[in-house]
Protein backbone atom coordinates (compact mmCIF):
# COMPACT_ATOMS: atom_id res chain seq x y z
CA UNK A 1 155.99 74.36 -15.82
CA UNK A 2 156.09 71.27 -13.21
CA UNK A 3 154.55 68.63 -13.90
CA UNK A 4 152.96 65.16 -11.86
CA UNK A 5 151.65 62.06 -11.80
CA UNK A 6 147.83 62.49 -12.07
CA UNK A 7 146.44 60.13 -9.23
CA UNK A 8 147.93 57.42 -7.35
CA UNK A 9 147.08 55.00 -10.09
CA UNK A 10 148.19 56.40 -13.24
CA UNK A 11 151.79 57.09 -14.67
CA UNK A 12 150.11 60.15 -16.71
CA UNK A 13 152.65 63.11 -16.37
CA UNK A 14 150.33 66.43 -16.67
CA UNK A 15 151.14 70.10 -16.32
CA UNK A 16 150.48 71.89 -12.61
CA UNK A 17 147.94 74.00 -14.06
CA UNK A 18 145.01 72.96 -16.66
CA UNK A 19 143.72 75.17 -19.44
CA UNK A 20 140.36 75.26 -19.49
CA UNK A 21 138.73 75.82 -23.03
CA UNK A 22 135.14 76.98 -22.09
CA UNK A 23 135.87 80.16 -23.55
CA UNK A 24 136.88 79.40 -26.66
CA UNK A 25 134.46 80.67 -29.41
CA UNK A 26 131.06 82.63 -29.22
CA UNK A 27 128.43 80.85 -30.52
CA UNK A 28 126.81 81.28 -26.85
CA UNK A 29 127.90 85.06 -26.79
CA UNK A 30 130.75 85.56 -24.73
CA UNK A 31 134.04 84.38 -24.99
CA UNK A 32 137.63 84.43 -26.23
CA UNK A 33 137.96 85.72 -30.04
CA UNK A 34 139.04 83.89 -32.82
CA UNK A 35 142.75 85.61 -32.69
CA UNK A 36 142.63 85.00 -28.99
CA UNK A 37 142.73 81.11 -28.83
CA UNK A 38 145.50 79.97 -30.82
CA UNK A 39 147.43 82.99 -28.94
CA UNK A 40 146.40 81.72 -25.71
CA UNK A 41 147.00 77.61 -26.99
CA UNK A 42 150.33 78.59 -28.12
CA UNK A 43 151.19 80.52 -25.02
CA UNK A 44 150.03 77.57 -22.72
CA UNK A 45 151.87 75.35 -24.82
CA UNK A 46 155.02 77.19 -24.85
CA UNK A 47 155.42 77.03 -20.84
CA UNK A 48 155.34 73.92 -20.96
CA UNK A 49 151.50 73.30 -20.77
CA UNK A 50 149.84 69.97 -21.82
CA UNK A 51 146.71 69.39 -20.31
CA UNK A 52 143.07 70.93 -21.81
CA UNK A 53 140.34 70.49 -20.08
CA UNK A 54 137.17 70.95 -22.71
CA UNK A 55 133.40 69.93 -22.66
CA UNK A 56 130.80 69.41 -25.85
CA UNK A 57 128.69 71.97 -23.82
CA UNK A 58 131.42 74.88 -24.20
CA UNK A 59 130.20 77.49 -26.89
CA UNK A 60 128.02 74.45 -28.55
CA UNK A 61 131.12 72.38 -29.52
CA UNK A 62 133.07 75.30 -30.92
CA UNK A 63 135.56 75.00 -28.18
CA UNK A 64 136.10 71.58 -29.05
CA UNK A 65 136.49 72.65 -32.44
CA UNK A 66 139.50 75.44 -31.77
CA UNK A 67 141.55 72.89 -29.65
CA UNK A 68 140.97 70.13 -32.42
CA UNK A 69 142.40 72.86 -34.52
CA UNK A 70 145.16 73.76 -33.00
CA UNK A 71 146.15 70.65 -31.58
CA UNK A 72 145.85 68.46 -34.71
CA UNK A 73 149.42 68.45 -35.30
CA UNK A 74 150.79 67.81 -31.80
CA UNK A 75 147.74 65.23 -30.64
CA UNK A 76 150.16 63.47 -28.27
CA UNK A 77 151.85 66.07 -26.70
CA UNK A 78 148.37 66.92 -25.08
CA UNK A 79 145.93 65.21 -22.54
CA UNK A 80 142.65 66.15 -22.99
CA UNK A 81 139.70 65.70 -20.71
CA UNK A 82 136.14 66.15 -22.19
CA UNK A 83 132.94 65.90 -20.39
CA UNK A 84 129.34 64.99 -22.15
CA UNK A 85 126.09 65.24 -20.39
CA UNK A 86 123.93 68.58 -21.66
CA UNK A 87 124.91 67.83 -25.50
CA UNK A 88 126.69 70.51 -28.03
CA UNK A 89 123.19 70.99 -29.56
CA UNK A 90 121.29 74.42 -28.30
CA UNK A 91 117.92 72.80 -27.79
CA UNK A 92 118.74 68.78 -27.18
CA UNK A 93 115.83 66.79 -27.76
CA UNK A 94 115.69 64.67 -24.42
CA UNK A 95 117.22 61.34 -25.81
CA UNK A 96 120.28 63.98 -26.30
CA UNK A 97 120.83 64.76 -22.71
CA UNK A 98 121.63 62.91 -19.71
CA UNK A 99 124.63 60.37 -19.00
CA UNK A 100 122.79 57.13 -20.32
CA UNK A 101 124.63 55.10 -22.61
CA UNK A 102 122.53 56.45 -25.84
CA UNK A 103 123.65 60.22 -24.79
CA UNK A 104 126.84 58.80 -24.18
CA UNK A 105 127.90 56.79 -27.26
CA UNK A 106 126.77 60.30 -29.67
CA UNK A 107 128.97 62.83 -26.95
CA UNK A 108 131.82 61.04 -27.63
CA UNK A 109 131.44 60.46 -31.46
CA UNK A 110 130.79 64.04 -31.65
CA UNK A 111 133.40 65.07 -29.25
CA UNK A 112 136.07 62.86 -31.53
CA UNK A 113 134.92 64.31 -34.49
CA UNK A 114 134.94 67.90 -33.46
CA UNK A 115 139.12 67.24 -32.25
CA UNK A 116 140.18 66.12 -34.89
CA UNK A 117 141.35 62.90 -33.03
CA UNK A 118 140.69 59.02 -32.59
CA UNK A 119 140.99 59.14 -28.67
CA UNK A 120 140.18 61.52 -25.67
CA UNK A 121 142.52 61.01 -22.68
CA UNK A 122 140.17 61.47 -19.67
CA UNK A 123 136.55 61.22 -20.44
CA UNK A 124 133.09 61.73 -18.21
CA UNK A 125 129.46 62.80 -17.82
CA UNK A 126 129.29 66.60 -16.76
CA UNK A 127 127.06 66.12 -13.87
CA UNK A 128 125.01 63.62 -11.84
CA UNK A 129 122.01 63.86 -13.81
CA UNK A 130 119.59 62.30 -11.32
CA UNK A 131 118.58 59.60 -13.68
CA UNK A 132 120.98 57.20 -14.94
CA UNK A 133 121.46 54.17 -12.77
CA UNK A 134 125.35 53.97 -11.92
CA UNK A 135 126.02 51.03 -13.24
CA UNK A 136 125.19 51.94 -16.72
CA UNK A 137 127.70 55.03 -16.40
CA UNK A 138 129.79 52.74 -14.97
CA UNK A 139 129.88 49.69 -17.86
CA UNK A 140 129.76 52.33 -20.77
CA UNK A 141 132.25 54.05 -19.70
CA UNK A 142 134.31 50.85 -19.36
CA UNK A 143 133.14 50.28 -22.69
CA UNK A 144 134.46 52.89 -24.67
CA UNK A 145 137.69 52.47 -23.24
CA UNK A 146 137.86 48.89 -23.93
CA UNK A 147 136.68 50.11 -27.84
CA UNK A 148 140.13 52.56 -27.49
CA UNK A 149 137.93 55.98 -27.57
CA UNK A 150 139.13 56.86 -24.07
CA UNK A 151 142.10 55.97 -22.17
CA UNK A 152 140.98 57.30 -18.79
CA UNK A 153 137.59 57.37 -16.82
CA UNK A 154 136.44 60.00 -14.71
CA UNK A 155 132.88 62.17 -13.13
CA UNK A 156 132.26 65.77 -12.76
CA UNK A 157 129.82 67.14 -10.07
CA UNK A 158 128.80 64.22 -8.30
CA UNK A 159 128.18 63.37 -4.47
CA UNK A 160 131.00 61.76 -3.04
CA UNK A 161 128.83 58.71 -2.44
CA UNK A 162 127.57 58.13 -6.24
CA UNK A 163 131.51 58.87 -7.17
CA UNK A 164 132.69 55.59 -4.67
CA UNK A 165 130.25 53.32 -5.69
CA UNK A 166 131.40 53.85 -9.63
CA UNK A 167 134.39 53.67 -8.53
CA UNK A 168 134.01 49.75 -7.28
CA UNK A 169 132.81 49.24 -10.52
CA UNK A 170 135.23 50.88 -13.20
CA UNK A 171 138.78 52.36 -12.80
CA UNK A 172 138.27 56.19 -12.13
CA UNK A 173 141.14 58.17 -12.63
CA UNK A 174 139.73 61.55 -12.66
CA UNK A 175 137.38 63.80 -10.59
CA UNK A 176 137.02 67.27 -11.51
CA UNK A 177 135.34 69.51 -8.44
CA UNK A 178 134.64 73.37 -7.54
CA UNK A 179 137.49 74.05 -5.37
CA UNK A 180 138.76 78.03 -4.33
CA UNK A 181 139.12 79.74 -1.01
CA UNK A 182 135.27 80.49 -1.34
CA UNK A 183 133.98 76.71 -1.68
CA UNK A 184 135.77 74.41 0.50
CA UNK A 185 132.86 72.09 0.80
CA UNK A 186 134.74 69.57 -1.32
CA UNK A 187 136.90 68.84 1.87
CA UNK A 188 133.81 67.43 3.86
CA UNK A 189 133.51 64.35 1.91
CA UNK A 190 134.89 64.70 -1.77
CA UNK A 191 138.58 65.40 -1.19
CA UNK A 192 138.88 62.93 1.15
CA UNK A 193 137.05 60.23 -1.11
CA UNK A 194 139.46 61.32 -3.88
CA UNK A 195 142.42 60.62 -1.61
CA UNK A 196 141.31 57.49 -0.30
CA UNK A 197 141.27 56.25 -3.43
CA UNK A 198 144.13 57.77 -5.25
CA UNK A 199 141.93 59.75 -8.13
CA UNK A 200 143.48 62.99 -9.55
CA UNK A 201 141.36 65.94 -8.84
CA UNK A 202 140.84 68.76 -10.77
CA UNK A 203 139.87 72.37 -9.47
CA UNK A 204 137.54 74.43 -11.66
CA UNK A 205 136.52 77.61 -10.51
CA UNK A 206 140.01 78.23 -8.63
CA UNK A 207 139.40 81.43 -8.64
CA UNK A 208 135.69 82.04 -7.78
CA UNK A 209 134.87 83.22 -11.47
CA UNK A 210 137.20 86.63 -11.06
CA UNK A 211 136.18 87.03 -7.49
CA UNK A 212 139.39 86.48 -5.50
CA UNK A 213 140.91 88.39 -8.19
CA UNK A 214 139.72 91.34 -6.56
CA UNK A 215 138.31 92.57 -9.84
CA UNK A 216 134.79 93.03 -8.95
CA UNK A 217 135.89 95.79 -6.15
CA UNK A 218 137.47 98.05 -9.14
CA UNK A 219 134.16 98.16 -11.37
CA UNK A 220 135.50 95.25 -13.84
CA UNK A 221 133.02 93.26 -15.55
CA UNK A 222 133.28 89.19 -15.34
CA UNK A 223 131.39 85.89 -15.43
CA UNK A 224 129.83 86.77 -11.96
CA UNK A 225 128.20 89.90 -13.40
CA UNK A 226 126.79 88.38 -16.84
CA UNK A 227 123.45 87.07 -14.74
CA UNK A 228 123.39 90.08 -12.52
CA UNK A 229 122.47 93.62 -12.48
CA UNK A 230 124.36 94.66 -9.58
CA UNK A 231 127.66 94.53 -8.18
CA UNK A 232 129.54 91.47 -6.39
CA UNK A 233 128.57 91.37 -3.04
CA UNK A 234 130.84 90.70 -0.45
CA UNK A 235 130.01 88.76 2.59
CA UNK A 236 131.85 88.83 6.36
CA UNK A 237 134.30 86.13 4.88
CA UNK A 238 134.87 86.75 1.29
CA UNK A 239 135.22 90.43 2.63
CA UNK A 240 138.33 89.08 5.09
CA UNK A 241 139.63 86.58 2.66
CA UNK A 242 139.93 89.30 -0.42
CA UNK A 243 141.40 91.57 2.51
CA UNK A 244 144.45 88.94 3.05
CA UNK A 245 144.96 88.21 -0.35
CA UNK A 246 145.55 92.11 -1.41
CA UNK A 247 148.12 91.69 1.98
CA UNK A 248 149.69 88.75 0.78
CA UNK A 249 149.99 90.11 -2.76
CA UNK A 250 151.45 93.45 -1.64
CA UNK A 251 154.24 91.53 0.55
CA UNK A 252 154.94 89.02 -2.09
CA UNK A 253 155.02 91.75 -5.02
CA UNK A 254 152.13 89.72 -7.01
CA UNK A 255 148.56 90.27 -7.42
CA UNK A 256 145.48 88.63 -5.62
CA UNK A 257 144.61 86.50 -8.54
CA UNK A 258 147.60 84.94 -8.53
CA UNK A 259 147.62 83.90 -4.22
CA UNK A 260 144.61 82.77 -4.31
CA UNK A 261 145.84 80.41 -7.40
CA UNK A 262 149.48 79.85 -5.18
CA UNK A 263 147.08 78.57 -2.43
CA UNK A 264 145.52 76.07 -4.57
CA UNK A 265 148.79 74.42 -5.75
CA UNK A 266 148.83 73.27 -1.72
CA UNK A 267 145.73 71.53 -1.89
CA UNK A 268 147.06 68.47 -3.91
CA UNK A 269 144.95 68.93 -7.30
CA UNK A 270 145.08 70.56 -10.30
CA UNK A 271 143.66 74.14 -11.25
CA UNK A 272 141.98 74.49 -14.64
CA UNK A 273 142.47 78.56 -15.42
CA UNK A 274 139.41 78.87 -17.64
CA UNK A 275 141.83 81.96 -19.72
CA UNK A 276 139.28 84.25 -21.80
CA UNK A 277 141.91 86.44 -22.55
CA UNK A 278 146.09 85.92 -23.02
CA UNK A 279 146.64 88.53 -20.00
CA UNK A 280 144.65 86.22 -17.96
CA UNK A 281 146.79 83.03 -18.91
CA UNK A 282 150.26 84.91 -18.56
CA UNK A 283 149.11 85.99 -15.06
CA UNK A 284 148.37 82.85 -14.05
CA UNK A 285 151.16 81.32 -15.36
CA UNK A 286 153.28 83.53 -13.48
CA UNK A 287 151.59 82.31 -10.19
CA UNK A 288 153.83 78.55 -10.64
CA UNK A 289 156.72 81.36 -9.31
CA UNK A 290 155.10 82.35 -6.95
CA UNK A 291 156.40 80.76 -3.07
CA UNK A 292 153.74 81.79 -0.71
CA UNK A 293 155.13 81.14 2.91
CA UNK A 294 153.65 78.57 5.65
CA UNK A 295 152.32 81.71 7.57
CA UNK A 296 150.55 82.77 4.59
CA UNK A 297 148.66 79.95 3.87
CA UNK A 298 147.81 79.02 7.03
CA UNK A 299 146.12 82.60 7.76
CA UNK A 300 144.13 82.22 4.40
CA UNK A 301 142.87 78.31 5.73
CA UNK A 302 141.84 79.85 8.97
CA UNK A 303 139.74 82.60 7.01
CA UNK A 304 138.07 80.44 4.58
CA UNK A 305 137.85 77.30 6.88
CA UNK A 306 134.05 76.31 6.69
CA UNK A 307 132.28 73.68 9.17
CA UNK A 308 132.73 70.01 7.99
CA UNK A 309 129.23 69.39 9.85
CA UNK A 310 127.89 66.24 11.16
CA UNK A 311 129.96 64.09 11.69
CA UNK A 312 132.82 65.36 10.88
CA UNK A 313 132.35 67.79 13.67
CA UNK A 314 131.64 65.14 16.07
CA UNK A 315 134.26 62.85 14.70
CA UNK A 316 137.22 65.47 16.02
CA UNK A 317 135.96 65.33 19.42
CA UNK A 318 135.48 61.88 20.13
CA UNK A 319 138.37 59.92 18.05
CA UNK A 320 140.99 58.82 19.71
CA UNK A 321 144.96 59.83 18.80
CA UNK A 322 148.16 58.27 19.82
């Protein structure tokens, strides 16, 4: 396992690849089995792994729960990143949900207690919920790591413009984006934000929820097919980019899955592999050995390059270059 600095403004040394704990428990139906997590903890840790990404939304808290577990013993060998926002509970009662301070100050009580631990590493709301003025995110935020509850700040899912005006206000060290050869959009204003401004990204989603894995096309179930009745549809350019990665697998002796994962490491961030089963860990794992060549990812850019619109667009024909 490699690991790096996360962000420009942090000496936080983290592992190349996250593990991402939403699939640890059941209590929403589907995920990793009780035997399966600490085999798939132990695993992560073993390479070398030390960063967990979690939320109180994952299986109602239970998630939380196993890595408290299993990490109880070890707390600082690991950085973990929670996220609060839609509340552990089933059926929040509205003063539950949102990112205002209220919702905020019970997450991360709850979060704490459900660890095991007196600190989370990387902390922030789940989503832009639409409602809570910045500046209270912002100042609470600040607050709870001034109260030693958080070391690091950071948002999940919000525009790019909402992300750099809380970042004027508090220290972000952290966002955490969809990111895969099927959503680029990040790179239109997010990406370059994060760069700007020296915040670690993290990739969830890296690889489309099983799609670039080329599962789907052999009748496997997944995540995509648990709100559908049909198969996965492929489109002109998913169809061309799973195409290149079976190429690029078959040249490179590897599997789909793991290019697709190979092409993310080039990107500058940090994939969370959301592992519901130890197979899917150990193949991803085995992607950090995998050297794709120049040639290789430049034909999967060109397939999966999207339109950075207006004015990006516009921007590229009228700049000027030396």
């Amino acid at each position: 396992m490699k690991y790096q600095l996360f962000g420009k403004h942090t000496g936080l040394p983290v592992s190349q690849i996250i593990l991402g704990a939403a699939n640890f428990g059941a209590r929403k139906g589907y995920g990793a089995s009780a035997e399966e997590i600490p085999a798939i903890l132990g695993t992560y840790a073993d390479a070398g792994g030390n960063f967990i990404d979690i939320s109180d939304r994952y299986q109602l808290g239970e998630a939380e729960e196993k890595v408290g577990e299993f990490i109880k013993s070890q707390r600082n060998n690991f950085v973990v990143c929670s996220k609060y926002t839609r509340s552990s509970e089933s059926d929040p009662k509205p003063a539950n949900l949102g990112n205002h301070r209220k919702s905020m100050q019970q997450a991360v009580d709850g979060s704490l207690r459900r660890l095991q631990t007196d600190y989370i590493d990387i902390y922030m709301p789940h989503y832009d919920d639409g409602l809570t003025p910045l500046e209270e995110i912002a100042r609470g935020l600040e607050d709870l790591v001034k109260a030693g509850k958080v070391l690091y700040t950071g948002l999940a899912n919000f525009p790019a413009w909402k992300a750099s005006m809380v970042a004027q206000m508090v220290p972000l060290a952290a966002l955490q984006i969809e990111y895969n050869l099927t959503q680029r959009t990040a790179e239109r204003e997010l990406l370059p934000m994060a760069g700007h401004l020296g915040i670690g990204t993290m990739f969830y989603s890296p690889l489309a929820g099983g799609l670039l894995t080329g599962k789907y096309r052999h009748g496997e179930t997944g995540r995509l097919l648990r709100s559908r009745d049909d198969v996965v549809r492929e489109d002109e350019t998913t169809h061309g980019i799973l195409n290149k990665l079976e190429t690029i697998a078959t040249e490179t002796h590897s599997t789909s899955g793991q290019v697709a994962l190979a092409w993310t490491f080039d990107r500058g961030g940090f994939p969370i592999i959301g592992a519901r089963k130890i197979n899917h860990l150990s193949e991803a794992l085995n992607a950090l050995e995998l050297k794709l060549t120049d040639e290789h990812i430049s034909e999967l850019n060109v397939l999966s390059e999207i339109s950075l619109g207006y004015p990006h667009d516009l921007l590229k024909t009228v700049q000027i270059s030396y």
